[in-house]
Protein backbone atom coordinates (compact mmCIF):
# COMPACT_ATOMS: atom_id res chain seq x y z
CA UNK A 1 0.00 0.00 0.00
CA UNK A 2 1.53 3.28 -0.85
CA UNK A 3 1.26 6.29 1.83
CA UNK A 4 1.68 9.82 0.70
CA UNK A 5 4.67 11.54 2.45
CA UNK A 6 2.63 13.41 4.44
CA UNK A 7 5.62 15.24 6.40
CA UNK A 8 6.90 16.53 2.91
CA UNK A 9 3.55 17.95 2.09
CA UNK A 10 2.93 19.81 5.46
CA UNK A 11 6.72 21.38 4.98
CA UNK A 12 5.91 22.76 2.06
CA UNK A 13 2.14 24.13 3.48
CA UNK A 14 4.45 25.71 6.04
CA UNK A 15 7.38 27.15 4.07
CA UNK A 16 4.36 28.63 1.52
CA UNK A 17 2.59 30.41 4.40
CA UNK A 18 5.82 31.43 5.85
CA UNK A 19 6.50 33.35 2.37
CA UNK A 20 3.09 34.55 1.95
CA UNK A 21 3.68 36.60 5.96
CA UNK A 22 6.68 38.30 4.84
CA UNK A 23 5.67 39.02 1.18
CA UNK A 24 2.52 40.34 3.55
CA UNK A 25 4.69 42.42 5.85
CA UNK A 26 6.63 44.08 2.96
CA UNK A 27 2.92 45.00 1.82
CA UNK A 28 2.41 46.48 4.94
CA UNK A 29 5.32 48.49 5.08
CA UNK A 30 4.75 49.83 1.45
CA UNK A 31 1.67 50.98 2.23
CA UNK A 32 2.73 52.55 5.50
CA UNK A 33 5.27 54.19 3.58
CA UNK A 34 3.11 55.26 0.95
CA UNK A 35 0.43 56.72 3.14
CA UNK A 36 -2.52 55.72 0.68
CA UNK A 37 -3.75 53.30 -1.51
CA UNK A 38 -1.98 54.09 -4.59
CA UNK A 39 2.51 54.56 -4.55
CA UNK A 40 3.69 57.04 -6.39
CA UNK A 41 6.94 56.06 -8.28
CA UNK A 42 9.42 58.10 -9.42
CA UNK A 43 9.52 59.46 -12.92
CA UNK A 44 12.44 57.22 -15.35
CA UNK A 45 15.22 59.51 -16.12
CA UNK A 46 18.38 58.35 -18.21
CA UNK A 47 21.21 60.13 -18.64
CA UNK A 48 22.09 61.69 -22.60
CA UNK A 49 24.20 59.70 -24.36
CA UNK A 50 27.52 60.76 -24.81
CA UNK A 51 28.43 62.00 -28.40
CA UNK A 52 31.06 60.49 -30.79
CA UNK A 53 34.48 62.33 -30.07
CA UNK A 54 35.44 60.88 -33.60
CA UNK A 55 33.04 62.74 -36.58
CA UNK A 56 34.20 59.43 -38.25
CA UNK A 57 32.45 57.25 -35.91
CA UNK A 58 29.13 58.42 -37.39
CA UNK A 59 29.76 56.75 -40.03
CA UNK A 60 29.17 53.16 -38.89
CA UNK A 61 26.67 51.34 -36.67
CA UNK A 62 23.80 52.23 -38.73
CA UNK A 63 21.82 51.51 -41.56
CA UNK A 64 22.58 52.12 -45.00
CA UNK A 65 19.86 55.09 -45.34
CA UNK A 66 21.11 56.50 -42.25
CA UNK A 67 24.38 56.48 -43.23
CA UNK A 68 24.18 57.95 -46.55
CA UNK A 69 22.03 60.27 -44.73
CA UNK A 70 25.01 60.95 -42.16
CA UNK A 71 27.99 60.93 -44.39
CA UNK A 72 26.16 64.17 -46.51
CA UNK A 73 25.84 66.02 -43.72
CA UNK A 74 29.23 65.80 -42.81
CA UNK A 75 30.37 66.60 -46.22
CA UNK A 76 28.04 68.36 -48.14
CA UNK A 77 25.88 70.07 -44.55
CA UNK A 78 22.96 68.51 -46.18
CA UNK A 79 20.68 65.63 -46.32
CA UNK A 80 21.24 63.14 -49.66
CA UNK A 81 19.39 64.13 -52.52
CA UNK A 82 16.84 60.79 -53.97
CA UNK A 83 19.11 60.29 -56.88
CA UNK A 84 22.45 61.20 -54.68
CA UNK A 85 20.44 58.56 -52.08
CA UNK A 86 19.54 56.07 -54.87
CA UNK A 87 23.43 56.38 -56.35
CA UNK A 88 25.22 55.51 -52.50
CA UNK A 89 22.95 52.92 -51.74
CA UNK A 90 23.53 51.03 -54.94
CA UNK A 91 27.29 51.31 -54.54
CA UNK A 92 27.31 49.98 -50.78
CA UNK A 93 24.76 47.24 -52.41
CA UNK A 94 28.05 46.29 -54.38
CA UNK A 95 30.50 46.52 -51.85
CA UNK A 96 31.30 49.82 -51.77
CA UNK A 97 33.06 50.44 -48.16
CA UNK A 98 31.80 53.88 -46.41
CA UNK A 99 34.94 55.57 -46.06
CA UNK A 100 35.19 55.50 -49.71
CA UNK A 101 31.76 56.96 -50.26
CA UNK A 102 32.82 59.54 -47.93
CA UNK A 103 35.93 59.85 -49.95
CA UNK A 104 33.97 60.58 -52.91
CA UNK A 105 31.74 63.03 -51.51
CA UNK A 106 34.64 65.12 -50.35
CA UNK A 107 36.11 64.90 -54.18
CA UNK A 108 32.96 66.15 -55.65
CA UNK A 109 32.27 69.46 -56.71
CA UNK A 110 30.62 70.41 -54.00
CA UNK A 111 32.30 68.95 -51.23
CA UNK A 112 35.39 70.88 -52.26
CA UNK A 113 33.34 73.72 -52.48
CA UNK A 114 32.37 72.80 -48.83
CA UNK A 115 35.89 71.98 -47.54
CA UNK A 116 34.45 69.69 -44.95
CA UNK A 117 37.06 67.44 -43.49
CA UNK A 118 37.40 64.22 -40.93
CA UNK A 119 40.46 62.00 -39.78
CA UNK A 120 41.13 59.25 -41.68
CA UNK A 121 39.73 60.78 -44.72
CA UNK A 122 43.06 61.67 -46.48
CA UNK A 123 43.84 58.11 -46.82
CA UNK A 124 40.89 57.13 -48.56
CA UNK A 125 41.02 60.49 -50.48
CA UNK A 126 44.19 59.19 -51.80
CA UNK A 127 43.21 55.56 -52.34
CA UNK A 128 40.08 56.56 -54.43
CA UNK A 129 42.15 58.87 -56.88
CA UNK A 130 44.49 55.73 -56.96
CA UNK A 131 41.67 53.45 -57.85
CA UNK A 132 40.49 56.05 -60.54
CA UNK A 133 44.30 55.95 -62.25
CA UNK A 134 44.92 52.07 -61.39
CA UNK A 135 41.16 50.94 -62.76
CA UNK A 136 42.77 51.98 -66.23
CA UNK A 137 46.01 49.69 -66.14
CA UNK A 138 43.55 46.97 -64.63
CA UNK A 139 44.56 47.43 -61.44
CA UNK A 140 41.92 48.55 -59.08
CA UNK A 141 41.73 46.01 -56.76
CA UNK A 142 44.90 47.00 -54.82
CA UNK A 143 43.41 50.20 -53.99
CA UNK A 144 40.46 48.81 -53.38
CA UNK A 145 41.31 46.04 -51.19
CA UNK A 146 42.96 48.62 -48.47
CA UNK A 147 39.97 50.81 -48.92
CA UNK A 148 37.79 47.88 -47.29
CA UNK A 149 40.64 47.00 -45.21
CA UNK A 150 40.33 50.70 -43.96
CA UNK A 151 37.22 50.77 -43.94
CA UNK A 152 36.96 47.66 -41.08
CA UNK A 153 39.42 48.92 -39.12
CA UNK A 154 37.51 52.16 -38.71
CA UNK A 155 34.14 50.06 -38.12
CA UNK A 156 36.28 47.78 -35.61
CA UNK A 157 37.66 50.98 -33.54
CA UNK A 158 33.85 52.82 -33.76
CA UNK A 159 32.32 49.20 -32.35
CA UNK A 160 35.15 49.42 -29.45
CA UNK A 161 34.78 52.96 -28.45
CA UNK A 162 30.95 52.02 -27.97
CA UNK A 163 28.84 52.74 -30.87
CA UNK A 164 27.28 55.68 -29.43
CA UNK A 165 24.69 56.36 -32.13
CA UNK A 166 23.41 53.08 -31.44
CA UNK A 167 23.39 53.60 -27.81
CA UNK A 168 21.49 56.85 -28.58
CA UNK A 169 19.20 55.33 -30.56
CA UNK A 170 18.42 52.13 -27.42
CA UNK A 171 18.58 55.34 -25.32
CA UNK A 172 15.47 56.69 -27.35
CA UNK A 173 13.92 53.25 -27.20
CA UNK A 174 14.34 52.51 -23.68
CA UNK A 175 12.89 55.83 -22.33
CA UNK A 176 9.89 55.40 -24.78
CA UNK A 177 9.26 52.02 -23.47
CA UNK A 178 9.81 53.10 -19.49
CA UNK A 179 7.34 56.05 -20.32
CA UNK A 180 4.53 53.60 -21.78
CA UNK A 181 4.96 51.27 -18.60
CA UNK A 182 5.32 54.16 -15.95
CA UNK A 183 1.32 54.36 -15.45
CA UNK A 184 0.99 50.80 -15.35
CA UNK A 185 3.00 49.86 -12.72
CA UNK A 186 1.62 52.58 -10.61
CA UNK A 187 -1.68 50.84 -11.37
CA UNK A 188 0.14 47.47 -10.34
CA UNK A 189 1.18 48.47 -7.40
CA UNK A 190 -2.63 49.96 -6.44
CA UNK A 191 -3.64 46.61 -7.14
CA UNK A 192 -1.20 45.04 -4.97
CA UNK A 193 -2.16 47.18 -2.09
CA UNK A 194 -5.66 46.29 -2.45
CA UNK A 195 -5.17 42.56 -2.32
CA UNK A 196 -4.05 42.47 1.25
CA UNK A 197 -7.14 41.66 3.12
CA UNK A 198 -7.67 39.29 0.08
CA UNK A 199 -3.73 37.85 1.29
CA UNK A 200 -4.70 37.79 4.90
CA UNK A 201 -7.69 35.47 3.78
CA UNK A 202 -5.22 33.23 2.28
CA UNK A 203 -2.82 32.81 5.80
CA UNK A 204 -6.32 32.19 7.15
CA UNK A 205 -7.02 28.99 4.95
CA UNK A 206 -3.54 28.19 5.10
CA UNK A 207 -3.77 28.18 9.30
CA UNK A 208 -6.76 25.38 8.51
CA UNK A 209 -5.38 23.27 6.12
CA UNK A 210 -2.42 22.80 8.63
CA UNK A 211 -4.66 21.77 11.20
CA UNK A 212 -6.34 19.14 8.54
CA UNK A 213 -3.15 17.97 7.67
CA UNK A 214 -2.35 17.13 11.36
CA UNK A 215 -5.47 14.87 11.32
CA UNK A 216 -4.09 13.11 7.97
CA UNK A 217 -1.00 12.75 9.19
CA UNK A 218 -2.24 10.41 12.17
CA UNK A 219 -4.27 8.94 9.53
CA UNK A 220 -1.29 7.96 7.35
CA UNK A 221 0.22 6.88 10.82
CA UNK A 222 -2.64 4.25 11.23
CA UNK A 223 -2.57 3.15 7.61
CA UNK A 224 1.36 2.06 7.85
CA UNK A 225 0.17 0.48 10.70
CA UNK A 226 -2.41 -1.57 8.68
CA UNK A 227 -0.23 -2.05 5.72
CA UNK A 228 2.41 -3.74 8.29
CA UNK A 229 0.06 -6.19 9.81
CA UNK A 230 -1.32 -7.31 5.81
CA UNK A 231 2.17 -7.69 5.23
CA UNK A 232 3.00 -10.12 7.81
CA UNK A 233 5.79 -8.15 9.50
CA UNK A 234 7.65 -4.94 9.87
CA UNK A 235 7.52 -2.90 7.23
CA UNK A 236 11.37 -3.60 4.86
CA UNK A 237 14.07 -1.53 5.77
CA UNK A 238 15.85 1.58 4.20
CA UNK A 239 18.20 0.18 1.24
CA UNK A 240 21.52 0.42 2.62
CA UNK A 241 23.56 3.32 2.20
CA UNK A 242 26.11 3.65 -1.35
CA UNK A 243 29.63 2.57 -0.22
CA UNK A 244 32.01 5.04 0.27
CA UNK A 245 33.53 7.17 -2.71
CA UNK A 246 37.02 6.32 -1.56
CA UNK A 247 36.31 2.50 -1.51
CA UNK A 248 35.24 2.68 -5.41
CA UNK A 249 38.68 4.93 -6.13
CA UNK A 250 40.66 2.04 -4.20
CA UNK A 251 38.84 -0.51 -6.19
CA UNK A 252 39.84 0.85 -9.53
CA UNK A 253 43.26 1.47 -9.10
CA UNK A 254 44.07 -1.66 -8.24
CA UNK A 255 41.87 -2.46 -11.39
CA UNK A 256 44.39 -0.56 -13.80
CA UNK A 257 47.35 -2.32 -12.12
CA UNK A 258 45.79 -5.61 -13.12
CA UNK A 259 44.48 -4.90 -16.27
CA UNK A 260 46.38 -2.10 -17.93
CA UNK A 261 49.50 -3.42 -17.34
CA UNK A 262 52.99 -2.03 -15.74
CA UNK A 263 54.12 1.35 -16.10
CA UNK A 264 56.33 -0.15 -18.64
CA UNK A 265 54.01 -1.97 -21.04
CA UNK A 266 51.92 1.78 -20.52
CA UNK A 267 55.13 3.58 -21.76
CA UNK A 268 55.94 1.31 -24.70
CA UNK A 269 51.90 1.88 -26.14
CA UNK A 270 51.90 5.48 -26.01
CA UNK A 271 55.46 5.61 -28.55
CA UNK A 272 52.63 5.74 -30.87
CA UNK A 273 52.32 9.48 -30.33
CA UNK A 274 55.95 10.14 -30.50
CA UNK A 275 54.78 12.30 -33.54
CA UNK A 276 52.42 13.76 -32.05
CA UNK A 277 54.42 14.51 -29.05
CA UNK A 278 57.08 15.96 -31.36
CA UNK A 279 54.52 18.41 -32.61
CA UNK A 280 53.37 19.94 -29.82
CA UNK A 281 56.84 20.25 -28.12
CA UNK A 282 57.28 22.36 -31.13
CA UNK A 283 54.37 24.44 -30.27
CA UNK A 284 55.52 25.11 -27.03
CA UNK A 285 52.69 25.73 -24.26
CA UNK A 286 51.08 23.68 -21.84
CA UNK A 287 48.96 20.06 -22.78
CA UNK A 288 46.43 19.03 -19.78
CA UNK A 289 45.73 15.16 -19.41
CA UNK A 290 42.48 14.13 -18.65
CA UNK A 291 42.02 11.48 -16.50
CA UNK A 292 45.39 11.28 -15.56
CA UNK A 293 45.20 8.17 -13.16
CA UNK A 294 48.52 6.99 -12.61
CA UNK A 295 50.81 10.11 -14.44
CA UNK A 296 52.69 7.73 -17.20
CA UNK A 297 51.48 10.31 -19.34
CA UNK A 298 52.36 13.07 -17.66
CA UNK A 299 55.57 11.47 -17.18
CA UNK A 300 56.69 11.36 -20.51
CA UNK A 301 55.35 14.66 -21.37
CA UNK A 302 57.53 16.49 -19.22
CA UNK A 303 60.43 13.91 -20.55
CA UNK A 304 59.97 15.48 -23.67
CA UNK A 305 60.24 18.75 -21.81
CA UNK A 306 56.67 20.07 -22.05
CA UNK A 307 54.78 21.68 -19.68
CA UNK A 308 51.82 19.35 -17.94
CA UNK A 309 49.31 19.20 -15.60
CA UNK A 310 46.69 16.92 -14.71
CA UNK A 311 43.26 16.26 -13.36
CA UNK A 312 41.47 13.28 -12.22
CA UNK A 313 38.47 12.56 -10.23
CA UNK A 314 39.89 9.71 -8.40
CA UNK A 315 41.92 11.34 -5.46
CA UNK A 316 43.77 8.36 -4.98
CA UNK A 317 45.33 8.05 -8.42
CA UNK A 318 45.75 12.06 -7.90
CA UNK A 319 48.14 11.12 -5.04
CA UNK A 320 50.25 8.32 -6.70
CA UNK A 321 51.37 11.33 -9.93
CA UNK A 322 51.87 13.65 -6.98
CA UNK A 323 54.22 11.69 -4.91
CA UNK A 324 56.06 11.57 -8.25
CA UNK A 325 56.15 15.28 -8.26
CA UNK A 326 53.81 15.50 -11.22
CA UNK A 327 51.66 18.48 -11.69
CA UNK A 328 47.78 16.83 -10.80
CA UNK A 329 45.06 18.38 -8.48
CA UNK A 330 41.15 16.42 -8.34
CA UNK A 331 38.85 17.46 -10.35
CA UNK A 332 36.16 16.65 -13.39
CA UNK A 333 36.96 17.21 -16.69
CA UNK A 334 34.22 19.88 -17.53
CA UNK A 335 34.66 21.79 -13.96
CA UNK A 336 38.39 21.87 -14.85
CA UNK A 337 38.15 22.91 -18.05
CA UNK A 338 35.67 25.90 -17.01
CA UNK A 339 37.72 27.63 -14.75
CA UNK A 340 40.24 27.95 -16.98
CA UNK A 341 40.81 31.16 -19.41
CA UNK A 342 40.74 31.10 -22.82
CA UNK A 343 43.30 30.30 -25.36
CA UNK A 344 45.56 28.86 -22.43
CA UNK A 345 46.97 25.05 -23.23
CA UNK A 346 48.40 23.86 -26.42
CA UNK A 347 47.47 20.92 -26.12
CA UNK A 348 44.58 18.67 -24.19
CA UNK A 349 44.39 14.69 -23.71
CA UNK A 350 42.38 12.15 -22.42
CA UNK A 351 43.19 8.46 -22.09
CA UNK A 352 40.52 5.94 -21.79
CA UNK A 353 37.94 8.89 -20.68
CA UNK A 354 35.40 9.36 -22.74
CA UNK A 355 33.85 6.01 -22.84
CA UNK A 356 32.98 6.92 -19.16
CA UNK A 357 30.46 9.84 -20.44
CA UNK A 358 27.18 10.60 -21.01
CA UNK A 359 26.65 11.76 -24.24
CA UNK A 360 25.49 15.70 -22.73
CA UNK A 361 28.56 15.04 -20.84
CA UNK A 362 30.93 15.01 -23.80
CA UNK A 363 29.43 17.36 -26.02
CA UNK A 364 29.94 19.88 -23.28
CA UNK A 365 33.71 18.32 -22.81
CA UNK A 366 34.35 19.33 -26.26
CA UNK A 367 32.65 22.64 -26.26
CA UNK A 368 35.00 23.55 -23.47
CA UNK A 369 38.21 22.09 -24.94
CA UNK A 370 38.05 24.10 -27.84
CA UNK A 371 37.74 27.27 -25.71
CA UNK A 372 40.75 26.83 -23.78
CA UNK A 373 43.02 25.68 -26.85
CA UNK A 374 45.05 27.97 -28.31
CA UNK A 375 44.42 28.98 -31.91
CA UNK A 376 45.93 25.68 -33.54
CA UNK A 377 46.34 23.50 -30.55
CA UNK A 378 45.97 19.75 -30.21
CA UNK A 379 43.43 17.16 -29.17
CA UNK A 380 44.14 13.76 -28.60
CA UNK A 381 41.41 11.22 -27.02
CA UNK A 382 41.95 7.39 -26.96
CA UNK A 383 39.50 4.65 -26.11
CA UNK A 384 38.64 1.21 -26.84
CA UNK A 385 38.63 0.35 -30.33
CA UNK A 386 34.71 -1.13 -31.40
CA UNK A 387 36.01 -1.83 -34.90
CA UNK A 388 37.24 -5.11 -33.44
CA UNK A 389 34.53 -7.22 -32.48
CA UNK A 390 36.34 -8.66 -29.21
CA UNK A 391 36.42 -5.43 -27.56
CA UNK A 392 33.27 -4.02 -28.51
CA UNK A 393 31.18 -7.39 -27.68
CA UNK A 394 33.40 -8.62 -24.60
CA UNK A 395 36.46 -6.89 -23.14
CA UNK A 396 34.75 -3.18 -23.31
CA UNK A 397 32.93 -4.41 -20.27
CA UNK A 398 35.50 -5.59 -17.96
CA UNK A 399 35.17 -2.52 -16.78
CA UNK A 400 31.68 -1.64 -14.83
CA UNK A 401 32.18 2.69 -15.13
CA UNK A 402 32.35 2.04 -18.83
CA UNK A 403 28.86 3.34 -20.68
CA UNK A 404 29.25 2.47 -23.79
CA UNK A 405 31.56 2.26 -26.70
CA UNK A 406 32.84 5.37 -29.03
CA UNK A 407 32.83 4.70 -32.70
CA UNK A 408 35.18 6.84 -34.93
CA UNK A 409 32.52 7.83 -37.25
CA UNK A 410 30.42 9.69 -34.24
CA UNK A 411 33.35 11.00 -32.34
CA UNK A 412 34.96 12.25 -35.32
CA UNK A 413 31.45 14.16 -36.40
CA UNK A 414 31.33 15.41 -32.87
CA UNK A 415 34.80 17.05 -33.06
CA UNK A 416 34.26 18.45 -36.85
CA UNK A 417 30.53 19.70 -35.78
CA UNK A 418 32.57 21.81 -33.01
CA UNK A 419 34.93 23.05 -35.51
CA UNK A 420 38.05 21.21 -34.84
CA UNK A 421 39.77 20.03 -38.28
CA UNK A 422 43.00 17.77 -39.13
CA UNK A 423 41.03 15.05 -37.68
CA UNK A 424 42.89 11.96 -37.37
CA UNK A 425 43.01 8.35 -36.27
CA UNK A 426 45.89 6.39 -34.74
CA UNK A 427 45.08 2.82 -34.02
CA UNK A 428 47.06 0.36 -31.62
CA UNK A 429 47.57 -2.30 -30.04
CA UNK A 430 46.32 -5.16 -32.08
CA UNK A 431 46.32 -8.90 -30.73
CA UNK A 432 49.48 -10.84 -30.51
CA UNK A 433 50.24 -12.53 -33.97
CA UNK A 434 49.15 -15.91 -32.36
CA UNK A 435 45.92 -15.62 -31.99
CA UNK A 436 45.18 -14.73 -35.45
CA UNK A 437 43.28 -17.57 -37.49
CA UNK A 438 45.60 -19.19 -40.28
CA UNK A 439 45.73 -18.33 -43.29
CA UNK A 440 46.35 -15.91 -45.86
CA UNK A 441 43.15 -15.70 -48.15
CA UNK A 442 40.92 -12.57 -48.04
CA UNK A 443 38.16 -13.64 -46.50
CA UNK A 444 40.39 -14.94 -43.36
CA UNK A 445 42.42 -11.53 -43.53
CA UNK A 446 38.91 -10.06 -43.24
CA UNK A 447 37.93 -12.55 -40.20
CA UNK A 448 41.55 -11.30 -38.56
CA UNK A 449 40.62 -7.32 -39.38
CA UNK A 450 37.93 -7.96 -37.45
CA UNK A 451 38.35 -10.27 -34.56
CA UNK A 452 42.22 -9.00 -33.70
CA UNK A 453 42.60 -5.57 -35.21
CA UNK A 454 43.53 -2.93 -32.76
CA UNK A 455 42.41 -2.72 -29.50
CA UNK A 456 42.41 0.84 -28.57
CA UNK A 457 42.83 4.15 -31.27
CA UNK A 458 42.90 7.63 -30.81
CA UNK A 459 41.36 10.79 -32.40
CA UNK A 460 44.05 13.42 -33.15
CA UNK A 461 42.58 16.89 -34.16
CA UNK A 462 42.92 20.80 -34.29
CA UNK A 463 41.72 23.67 -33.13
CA UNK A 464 41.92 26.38 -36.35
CA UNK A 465 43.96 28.91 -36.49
CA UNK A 466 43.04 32.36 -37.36
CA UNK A 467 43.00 32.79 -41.45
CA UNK A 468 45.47 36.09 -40.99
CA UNK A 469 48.31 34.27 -38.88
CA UNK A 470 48.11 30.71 -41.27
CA UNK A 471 48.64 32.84 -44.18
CA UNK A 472 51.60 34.80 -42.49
CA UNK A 473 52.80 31.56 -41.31
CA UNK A 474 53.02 30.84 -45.48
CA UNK A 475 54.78 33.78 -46.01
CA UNK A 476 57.32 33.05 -43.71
């Protein structure tokens, strides 16, 4: 027989009414305050926006009608003409940066009549009568690639130094929309006030239903009491309490040392990233491991003189890399990985990990990895291999944390969906040569492939690097 929790329910009657006084008693003193039955707020005042110090700045953060709008009056002292209007808004249709058309204005007739004059407007002066000349020989586009080079800086430095004719123009918007809501939250707030004694009602039925409650919660009493004697006995006690965290972490080092195998058979699989290794000690920077358990990793990583630290949820195996003077601290992946900055390790690895995960998990692993990696650092992740039969149908689950296998295919989508390219596989550690079925046909090469291909592989990949510095990388 199932018997609400009435003890939860009464709580929660309690910690409602106990809300419902003090949201009462602010009432109270609002109204006390206010002296009547309607509170007069104050009227919304924000301050003026500041304007640009930079003329220049005008130009950007608006619309195209604005602008052409905008760049007249700075030249000319008027508004654009329809066919002057039609003319600009074509050209910035094509491409046409706005310093340019600025340019241009100043060049016409009646700019120079005007003598109207910004900074940064002799540069663009110049590369638009370069343009004009160069467009003859065929070669405009020099000139007008560093107009729109120009152009985007000036945009860039406008955007950092606030945008203040947008900010006017949320300015405008705001106080329109604080105006339109100013009378109707004076009206709230008469409402509120009225709906005291309606409130004080409420603690009323809320005093009753507690004293009901205390009659159904006797009456639950009696009905264990039945439910007990149906059931023959007692009724079955609590399930026992989870064992403790540090009994699991115990458990599962001594799990690696018997199935993983010494530090030295660890050492001799990972010569497979010897490249890899050779890369990033190129780089220079720091690689984090992942799941560092016992620090052979991290040991051979700082062998090959670069920079490591690790992180591992067990505290145990945190301990064994430590008393080797390794660089590890306790921690999750994702919790680690969000307290650090940005663009801070070259490099980020994770041995047998992400077999562990929930899906959510991972994706947010990833998400954060490529955050912290520098602009063309590395990613390395190895786990069991499914591609071979054995693991995926037997040995996968000699371990009870693991969830489920990884296939190349998804992790590989994962990683490019994120934006990580060079993607990369290096599989390893097949079966011994002796338990391969004889032969040499296809179809047992195929049966072989299969059944004692490579236990484990890794995907290698990259974070991008910015277009500018991979093409000044070519030049040099």
């Amino acid at each position: 027989m199932n018997v609400p929790n009435i003890d939860a329910l009464i709580a929660r009657i309690k910690a409602e009414a106990a809300s419902q006084t003090e949201a009462q008693a602010e009432l109270q003193t609002t109204a006390q305050a206010a002296g009547a039955e309607f509170v007069q707020l104050p009227p919304v005042r924000l301050p003026r926006a500041a304007a640009p110090r930079n003329p220049r700045d005008r130009l950007y953060g608006t619309t195209d009608d604005a602008f052409v709008d905008e760049v007249y009056r700075l030249m000319l002292g008027r508004d654009a003409d329809p066919a002057g209007m039609r003319n600009y808004l074509d050209r910035l249709e094509a491409g046409e940066p706005r310093l340019a058309i600025a340019a241009r204005l100043r060049l016409s007739g009646e700019g120079r009549a005007r003598k109207r004059w910004m900074p940064g407007l002799g540069m663009a002066i110049g590369l638009v009568l370069a343009q004009r000349v160069l467009d003859r020989l065929r070669l405009g586009r020099i000139p007008a690639w560093l107009l729109r080079r120009l152009d985007r800086r000036c945009a860039a430095r406008a955007g950092a130094e606030g945008l203040p004719l947008a900010v006017s123009e949320l300015r405008h918007a705001t106080q329109k929309g604080f105006a339109s809501w100013h009378h109707a939250l004076q009206s709230l707030s008469s409402l509120t006030l009225r709906h005291e004694r309606a409130l004080q009602a409420v603690q009323a039925r809320v005093t009753t239903l507690e004293a009901d409650l205390a009659v159904a919660r006797e009456d639950a009493r009696y009905l264990r009491e039945v439910a007990s004697r149906q059931g023959g006995g007692a009724p079955a006690p609590m399930a026992p309490p989870l064992l403790a965290p540090d009994l699991i972490d115990a458990y599962y080092v001594a799990f690696e040392d018997a199935n993983r195998g010494s530090r030295e058979d660890i050492r001799a699989k990972l010569a497979v990233y010897d490249d890899w290794l050779d890369q990033v000690a190129s780089a220079g920077g720091t690689v984090a491991d992942i799941g560092c358990g016992r620090g052979e990793w991290l040991q051979l990583l700082g062998e090959r003189g670069i920079a490591a630290r690790g992180v591992d949820t067990n505290p145990v195996m945190v301990d064994l890399c430590r008393a080797q003077g390794l660089n590890a601290e306790t921690g999750d992946a994702v919790g680690w990985l969000r307290a650090q900055p940005d663009a801070s390790l070259a490099g980020i690895t994770a041995f047998h990990v992400i077999e562990h995960l929930p899906f959510e998990y991972l994706y947010a692993m990833v998400v954060e990895a490529r955050r912290v990696l520098v602009p063309g650092g590395r990613l390395l992740f190895e786990t069991p291999n499914p591609e071979n039969l054995l693991v995926g149908s037997h040995t996968f689950y000699h371990d009870f944390s693991h969830r489920n296998p990884v296939t190349p295919a998804a992790i590989r989508f994962l990683l490019s969906y994120h934006g990580f390219g060079d993607i990369g596989f290096v599989r390893s550690s097949p079966y011994p040569a002796e338990a391969r079925v004889p032969g040499d046909d296809p179809l047992t090469e195929r049966v072989n492939g299969h059944l004692c291909g490579p236990q484990d592989y890794a995907v290698i990949a990259r974070k991008p690097a910015p277009a500018a510095a991979t093409a000044s990388g070519a030049q040099a």
